[in-house]
Protein backbone atom coordinates (compact mmCIF):
# COMPACT_ATOMS: atom_id res chain seq x y z
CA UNK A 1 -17.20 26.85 35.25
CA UNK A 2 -14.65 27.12 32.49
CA UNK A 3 -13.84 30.93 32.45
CA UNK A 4 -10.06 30.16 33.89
CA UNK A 5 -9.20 26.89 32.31
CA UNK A 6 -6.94 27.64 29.18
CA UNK A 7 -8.01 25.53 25.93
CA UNK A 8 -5.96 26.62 23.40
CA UNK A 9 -7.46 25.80 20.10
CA UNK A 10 -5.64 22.66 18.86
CA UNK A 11 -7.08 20.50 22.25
CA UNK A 12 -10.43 22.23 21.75
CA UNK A 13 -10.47 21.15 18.25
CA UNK A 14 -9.35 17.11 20.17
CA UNK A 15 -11.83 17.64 21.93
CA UNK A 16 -14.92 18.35 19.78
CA UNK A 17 -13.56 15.96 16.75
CA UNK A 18 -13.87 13.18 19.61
CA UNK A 19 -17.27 14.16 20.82
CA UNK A 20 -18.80 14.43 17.24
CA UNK A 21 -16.53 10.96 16.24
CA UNK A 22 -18.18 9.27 19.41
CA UNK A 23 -14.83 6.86 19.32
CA UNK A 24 -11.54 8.15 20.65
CA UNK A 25 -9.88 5.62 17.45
CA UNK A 26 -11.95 7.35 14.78
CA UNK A 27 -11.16 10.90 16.22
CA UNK A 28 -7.44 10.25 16.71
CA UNK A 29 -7.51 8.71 12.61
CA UNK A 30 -9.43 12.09 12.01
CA UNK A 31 -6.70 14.05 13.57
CA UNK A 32 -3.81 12.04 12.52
CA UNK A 33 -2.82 11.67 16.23
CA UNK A 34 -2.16 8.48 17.92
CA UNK A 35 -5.20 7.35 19.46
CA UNK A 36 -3.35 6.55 23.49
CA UNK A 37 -1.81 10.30 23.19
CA UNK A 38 -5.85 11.89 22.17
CA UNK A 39 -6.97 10.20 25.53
CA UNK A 40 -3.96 11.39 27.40
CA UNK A 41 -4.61 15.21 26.49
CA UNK A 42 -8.28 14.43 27.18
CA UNK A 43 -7.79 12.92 30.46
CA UNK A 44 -5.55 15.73 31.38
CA UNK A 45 -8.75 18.11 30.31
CA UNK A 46 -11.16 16.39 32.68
CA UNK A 47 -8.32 16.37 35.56
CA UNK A 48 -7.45 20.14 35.19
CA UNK A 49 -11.07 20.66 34.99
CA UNK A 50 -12.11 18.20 37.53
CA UNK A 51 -15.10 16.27 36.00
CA UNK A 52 -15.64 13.60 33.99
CA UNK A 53 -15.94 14.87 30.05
CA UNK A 54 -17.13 11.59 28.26
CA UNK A 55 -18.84 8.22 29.54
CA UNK A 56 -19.55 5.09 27.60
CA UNK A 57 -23.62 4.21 27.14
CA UNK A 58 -24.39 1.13 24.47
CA UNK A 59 -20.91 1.31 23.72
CA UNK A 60 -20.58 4.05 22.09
CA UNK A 61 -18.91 7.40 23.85
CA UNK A 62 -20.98 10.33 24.72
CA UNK A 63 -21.00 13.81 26.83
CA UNK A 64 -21.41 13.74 30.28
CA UNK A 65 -23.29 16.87 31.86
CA UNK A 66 -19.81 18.69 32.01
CA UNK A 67 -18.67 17.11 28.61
CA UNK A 68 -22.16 19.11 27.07
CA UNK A 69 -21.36 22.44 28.83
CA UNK A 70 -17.63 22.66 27.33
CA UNK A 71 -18.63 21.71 23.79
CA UNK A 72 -20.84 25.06 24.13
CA UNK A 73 -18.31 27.23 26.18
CA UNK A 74 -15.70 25.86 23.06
CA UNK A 75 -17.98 26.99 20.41
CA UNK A 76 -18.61 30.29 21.68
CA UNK A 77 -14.75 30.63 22.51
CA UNK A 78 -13.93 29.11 18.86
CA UNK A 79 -16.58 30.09 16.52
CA UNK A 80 -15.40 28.17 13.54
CA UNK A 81 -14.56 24.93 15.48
CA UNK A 82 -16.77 22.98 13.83
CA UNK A 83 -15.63 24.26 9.52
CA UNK A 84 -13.85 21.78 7.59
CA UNK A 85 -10.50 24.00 6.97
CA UNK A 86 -8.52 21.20 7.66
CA UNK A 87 -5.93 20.76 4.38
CA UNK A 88 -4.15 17.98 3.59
CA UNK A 89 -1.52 18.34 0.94
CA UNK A 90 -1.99 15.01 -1.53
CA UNK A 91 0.19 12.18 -1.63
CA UNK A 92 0.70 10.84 -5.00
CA UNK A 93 1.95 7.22 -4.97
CA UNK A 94 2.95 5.59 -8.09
CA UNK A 95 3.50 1.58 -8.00
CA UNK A 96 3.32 -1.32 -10.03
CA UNK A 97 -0.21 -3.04 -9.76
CA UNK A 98 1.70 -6.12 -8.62
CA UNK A 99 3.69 -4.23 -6.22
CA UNK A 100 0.67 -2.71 -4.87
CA UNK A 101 -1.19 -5.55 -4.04
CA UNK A 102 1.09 -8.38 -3.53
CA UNK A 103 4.20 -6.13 -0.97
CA UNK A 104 2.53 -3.24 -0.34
CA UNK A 105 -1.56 -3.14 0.03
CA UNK A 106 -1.23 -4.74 4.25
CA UNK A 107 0.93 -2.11 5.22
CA UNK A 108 -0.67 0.48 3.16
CA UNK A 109 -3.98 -0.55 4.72
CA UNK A 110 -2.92 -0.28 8.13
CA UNK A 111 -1.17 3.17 7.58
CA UNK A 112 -4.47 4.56 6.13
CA UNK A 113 -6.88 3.61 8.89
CA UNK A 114 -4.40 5.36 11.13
CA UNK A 115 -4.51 8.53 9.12
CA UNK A 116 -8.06 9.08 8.22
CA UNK A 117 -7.24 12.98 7.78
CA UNK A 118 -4.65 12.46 4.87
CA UNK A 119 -5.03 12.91 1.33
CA UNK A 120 -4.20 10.04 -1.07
CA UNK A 121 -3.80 9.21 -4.64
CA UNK A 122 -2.40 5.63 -6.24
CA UNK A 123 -0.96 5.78 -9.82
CA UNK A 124 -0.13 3.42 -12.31
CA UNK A 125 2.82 2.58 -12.63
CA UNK A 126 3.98 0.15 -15.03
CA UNK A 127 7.67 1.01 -16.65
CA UNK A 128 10.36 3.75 -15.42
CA UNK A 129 8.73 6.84 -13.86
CA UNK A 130 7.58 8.76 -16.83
CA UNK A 131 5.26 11.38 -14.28
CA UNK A 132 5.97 13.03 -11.66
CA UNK A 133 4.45 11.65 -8.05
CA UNK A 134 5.69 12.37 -4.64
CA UNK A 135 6.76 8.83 -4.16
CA UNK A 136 7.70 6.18 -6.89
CA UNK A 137 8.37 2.74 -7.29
CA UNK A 138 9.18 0.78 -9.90
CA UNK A 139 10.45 -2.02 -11.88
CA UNK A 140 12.98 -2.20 -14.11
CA UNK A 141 16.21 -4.39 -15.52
CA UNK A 142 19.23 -5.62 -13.44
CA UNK A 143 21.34 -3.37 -15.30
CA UNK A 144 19.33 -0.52 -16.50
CA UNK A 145 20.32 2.91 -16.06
CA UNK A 146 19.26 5.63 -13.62
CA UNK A 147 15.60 6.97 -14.77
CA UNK A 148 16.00 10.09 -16.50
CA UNK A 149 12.54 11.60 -16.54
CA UNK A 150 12.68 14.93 -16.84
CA UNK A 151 12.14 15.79 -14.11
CA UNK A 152 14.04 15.91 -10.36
CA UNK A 153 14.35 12.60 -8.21
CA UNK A 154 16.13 11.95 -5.40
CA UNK A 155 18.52 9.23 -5.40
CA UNK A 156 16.65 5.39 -6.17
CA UNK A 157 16.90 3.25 -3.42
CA UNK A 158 17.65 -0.47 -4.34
CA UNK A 159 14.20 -2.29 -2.59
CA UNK A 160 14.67 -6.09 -4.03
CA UNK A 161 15.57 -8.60 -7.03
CA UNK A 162 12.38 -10.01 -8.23
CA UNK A 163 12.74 -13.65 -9.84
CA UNK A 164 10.26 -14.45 -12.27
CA UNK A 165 8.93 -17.80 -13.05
CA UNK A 166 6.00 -19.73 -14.65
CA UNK A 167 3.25 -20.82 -12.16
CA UNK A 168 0.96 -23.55 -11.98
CA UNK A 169 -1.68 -24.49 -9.36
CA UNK A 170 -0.90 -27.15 -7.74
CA UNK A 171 -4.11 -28.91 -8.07
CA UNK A 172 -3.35 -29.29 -11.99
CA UNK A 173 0.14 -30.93 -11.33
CA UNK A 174 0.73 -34.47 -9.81
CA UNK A 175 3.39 -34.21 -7.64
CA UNK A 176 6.51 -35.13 -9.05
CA UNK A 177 5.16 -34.77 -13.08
CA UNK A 178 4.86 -30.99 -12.99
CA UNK A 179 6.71 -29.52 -16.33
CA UNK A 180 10.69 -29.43 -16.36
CA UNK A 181 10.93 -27.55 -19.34
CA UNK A 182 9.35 -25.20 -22.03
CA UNK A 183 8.52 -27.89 -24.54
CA UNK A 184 6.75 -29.23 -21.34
CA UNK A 185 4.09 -26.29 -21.44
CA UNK A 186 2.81 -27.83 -25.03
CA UNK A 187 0.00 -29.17 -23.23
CA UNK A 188 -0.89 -26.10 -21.53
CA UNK A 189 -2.79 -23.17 -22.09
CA UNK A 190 -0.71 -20.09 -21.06
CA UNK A 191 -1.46 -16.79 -19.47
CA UNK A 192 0.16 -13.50 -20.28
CA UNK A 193 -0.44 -10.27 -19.06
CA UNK A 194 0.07 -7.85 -21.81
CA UNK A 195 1.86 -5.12 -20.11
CA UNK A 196 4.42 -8.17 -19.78
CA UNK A 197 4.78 -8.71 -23.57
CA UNK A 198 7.49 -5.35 -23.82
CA UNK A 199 9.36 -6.47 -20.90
CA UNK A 200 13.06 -7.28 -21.71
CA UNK A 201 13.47 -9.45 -18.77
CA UNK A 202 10.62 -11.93 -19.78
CA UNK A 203 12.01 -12.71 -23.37
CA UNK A 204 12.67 -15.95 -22.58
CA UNK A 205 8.92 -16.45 -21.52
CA UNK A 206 7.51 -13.78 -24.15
CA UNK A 207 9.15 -15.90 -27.10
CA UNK A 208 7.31 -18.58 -25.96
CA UNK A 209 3.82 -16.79 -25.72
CA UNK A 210 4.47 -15.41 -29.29
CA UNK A 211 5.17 -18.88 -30.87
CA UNK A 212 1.56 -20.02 -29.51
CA UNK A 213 -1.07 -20.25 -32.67
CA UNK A 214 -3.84 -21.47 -30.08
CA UNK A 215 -4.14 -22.51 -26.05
CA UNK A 216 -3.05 -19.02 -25.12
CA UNK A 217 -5.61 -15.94 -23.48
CA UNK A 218 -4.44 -12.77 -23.03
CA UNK A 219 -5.35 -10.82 -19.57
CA UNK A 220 -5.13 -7.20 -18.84
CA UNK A 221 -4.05 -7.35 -14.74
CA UNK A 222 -2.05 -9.29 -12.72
CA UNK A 223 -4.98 -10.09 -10.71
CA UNK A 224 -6.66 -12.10 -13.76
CA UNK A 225 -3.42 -14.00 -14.28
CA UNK A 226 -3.15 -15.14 -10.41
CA UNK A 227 -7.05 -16.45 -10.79
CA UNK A 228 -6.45 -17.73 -14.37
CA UNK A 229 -3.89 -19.75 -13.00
CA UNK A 230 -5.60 -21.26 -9.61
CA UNK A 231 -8.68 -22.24 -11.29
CA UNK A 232 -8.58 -22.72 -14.95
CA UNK A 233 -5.41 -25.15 -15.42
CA UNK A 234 -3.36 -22.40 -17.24
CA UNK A 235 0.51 -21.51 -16.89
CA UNK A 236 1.58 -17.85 -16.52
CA UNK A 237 4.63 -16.18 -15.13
CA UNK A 238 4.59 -14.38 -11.50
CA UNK A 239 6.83 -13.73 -9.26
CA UNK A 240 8.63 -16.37 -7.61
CA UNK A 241 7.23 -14.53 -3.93
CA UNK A 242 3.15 -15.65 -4.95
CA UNK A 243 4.17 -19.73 -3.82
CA UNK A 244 4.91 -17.36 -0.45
CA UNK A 245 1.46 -15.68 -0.46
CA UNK A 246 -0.64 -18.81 -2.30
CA UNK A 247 0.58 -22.26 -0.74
CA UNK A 248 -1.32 -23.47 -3.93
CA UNK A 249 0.22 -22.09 -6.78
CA UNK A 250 3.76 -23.50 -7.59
CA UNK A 251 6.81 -22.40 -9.25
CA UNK A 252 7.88 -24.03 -12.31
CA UNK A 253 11.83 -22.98 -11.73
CA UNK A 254 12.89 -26.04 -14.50
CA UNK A 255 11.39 -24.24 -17.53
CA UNK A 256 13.93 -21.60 -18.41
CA UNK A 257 18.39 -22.33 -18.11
CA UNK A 258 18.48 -18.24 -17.70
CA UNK A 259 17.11 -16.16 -14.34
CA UNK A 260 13.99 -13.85 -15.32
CA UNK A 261 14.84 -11.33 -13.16
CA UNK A 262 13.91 -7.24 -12.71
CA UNK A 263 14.74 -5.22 -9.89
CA UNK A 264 12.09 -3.16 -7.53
CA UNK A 265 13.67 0.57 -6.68
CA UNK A 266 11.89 3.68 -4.61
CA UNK A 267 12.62 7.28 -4.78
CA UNK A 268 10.58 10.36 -4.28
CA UNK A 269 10.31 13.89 -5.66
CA UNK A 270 12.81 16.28 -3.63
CA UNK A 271 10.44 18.76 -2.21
CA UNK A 272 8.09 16.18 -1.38
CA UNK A 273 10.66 14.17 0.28
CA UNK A 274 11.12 16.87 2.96
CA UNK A 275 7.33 16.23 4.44
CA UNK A 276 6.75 14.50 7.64
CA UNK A 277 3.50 12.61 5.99
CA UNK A 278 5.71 11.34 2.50
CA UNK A 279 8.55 10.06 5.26
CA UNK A 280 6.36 8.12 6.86
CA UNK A 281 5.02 6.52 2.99
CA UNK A 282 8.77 5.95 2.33
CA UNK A 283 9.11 4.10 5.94
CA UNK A 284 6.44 2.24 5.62
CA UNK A 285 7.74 0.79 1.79
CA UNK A 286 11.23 0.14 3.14
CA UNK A 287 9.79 -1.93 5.81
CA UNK A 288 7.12 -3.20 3.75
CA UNK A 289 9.96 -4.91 1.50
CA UNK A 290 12.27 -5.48 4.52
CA UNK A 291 9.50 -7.60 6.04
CA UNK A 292 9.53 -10.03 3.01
CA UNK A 293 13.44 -10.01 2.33
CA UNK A 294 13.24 -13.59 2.42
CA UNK A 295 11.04 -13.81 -0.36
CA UNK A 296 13.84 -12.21 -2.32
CA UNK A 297 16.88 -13.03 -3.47
């Protein structure tokens, strides 16, 4: 029945991925294909063939008659169809917590369920890029100089300036008696992250922290600052961009006369900036920040 249709082995590999995925979506995430071109080479299949391949029962997609008979002419014709010698080279990404979760986690989330066949590794990182990854982004001070390493980067790429300010939740300040300025915060109990407490940038907001003898906790992540904030009446300092993803929390921009500001730059490693699958990280960051451009100055 099949003897003089020609499978070559990438659509016979389509092919059985999708029968053993029972989803066309999950197969084409397996492959790293887009889903509408899988179902185009496998509707060209059933029309060079001339029968139906796959049907739908209880919504999930199985083997027709035909469909059955070509997954076993396949494996005979490909005996190793079916082994897991599929390699993915690993993408290291190293980013800021913040950065992770606040700009980046939607669009990383999106590009991952498309490309269930990749191979994927997040890094800390909370300074300058001190170890090598194939793609890097960071933090650092308006005028700070090019990273030097040790090690070869291609050229940073300016993403944003960051403004920094303290934060309070809304639902601990009357409107219109929120505090104006640091002597304000008396009353308060602050938050600091302590990978802030090194920062140049914050000094203005890290004196402050220091001078406290009491009313002051300590959190390791951004993530316990944000909640610390929205539900236990303290002051910390976040980006100005969280009144833009948390209609509750509020910027206190009164406090300080100077800006608190750092700058957000990407680069990548130059061997792993020649790969199709590290491209398409770097994309997906520039339009990840290019997105939210009005969030920055």
């Amino acid at each position: 029945m099949f003897k003089n249709i020609s499978i070559d082995r990438d659509l016979a590999k389509a092919f059985s991925v999708t029968a053993r995925c029972a989803c066309f979506r999950q197969a084409a995430r397996s492959l790293n294909v887009n889903s509408t071109l899988l179902r185009k080479q496998l509707r060209h299949l059933e029309v060079e063939i001339g029968e139906q391949l796959f049907h739908y029962q209880e919504r999930a997609l199985h083997l027709t008659n035909a469909g059955t008979l070509l997954h076993q002419e396949l494996a005979r014709r490909y005996a190793d169809l079916n082994a897991d010698e599929t390699y993915a080279e690993l993408i290291r990404i190293a980013a800021p917590e913040a950065l992770l979760n606040d700009i980046l986690a939607r669009n990383l989330i999106s590009f991952i369920r498309q490309h269930g066949g990749l191979r994927i590794e997040f890094l800390p990182l909370e300074g300058t890029p001190v170890e090598q990854a194939d793609v890097m982004v960071w933090l650092a001070e308006q005028e700070s100089p090019r990273p030097d390493p040790g090690f070869a980067m291609t050229k940073p790429h300016r993403l944003a300036t960051i403004s920094f300010y303290p934060h309070i939740a809304t639902r601990y300040s009357a409107e219109g008696r929120h505090p104006t300025s640091s002597y304000a915060l008396d009353d308060y109990m602050l938050v600091q992250q302590r990978t802030n407490q090194s920062v140049p940038a914050f000094r203005p907001w890290n004196k402050l922290v220091s001078q406290r003898q009491s009313s002051v906790t300590f959190a390791p992540k951004h993530e316990l600052v944000w909640e610390l904030i929205k539900n236990s009446a303290c002051i910390g300092l976040l980006p100005e961009y969280a009144s833009k993803l948390d209609k509750k929390l509020l910027p206190l921009k009164e406090v300080f006369n100077d800006k608190i500001q750092r700058v957000a730059w990407l680069s990548s490693t130059p061997l792993a900036a020649a790969r199709e699958d590290v491209q398409s990280v770097i994309k997906l960051i520039l339009n990840a920040f290019e997105e939210r451009k009005t969030w920055f100055e």
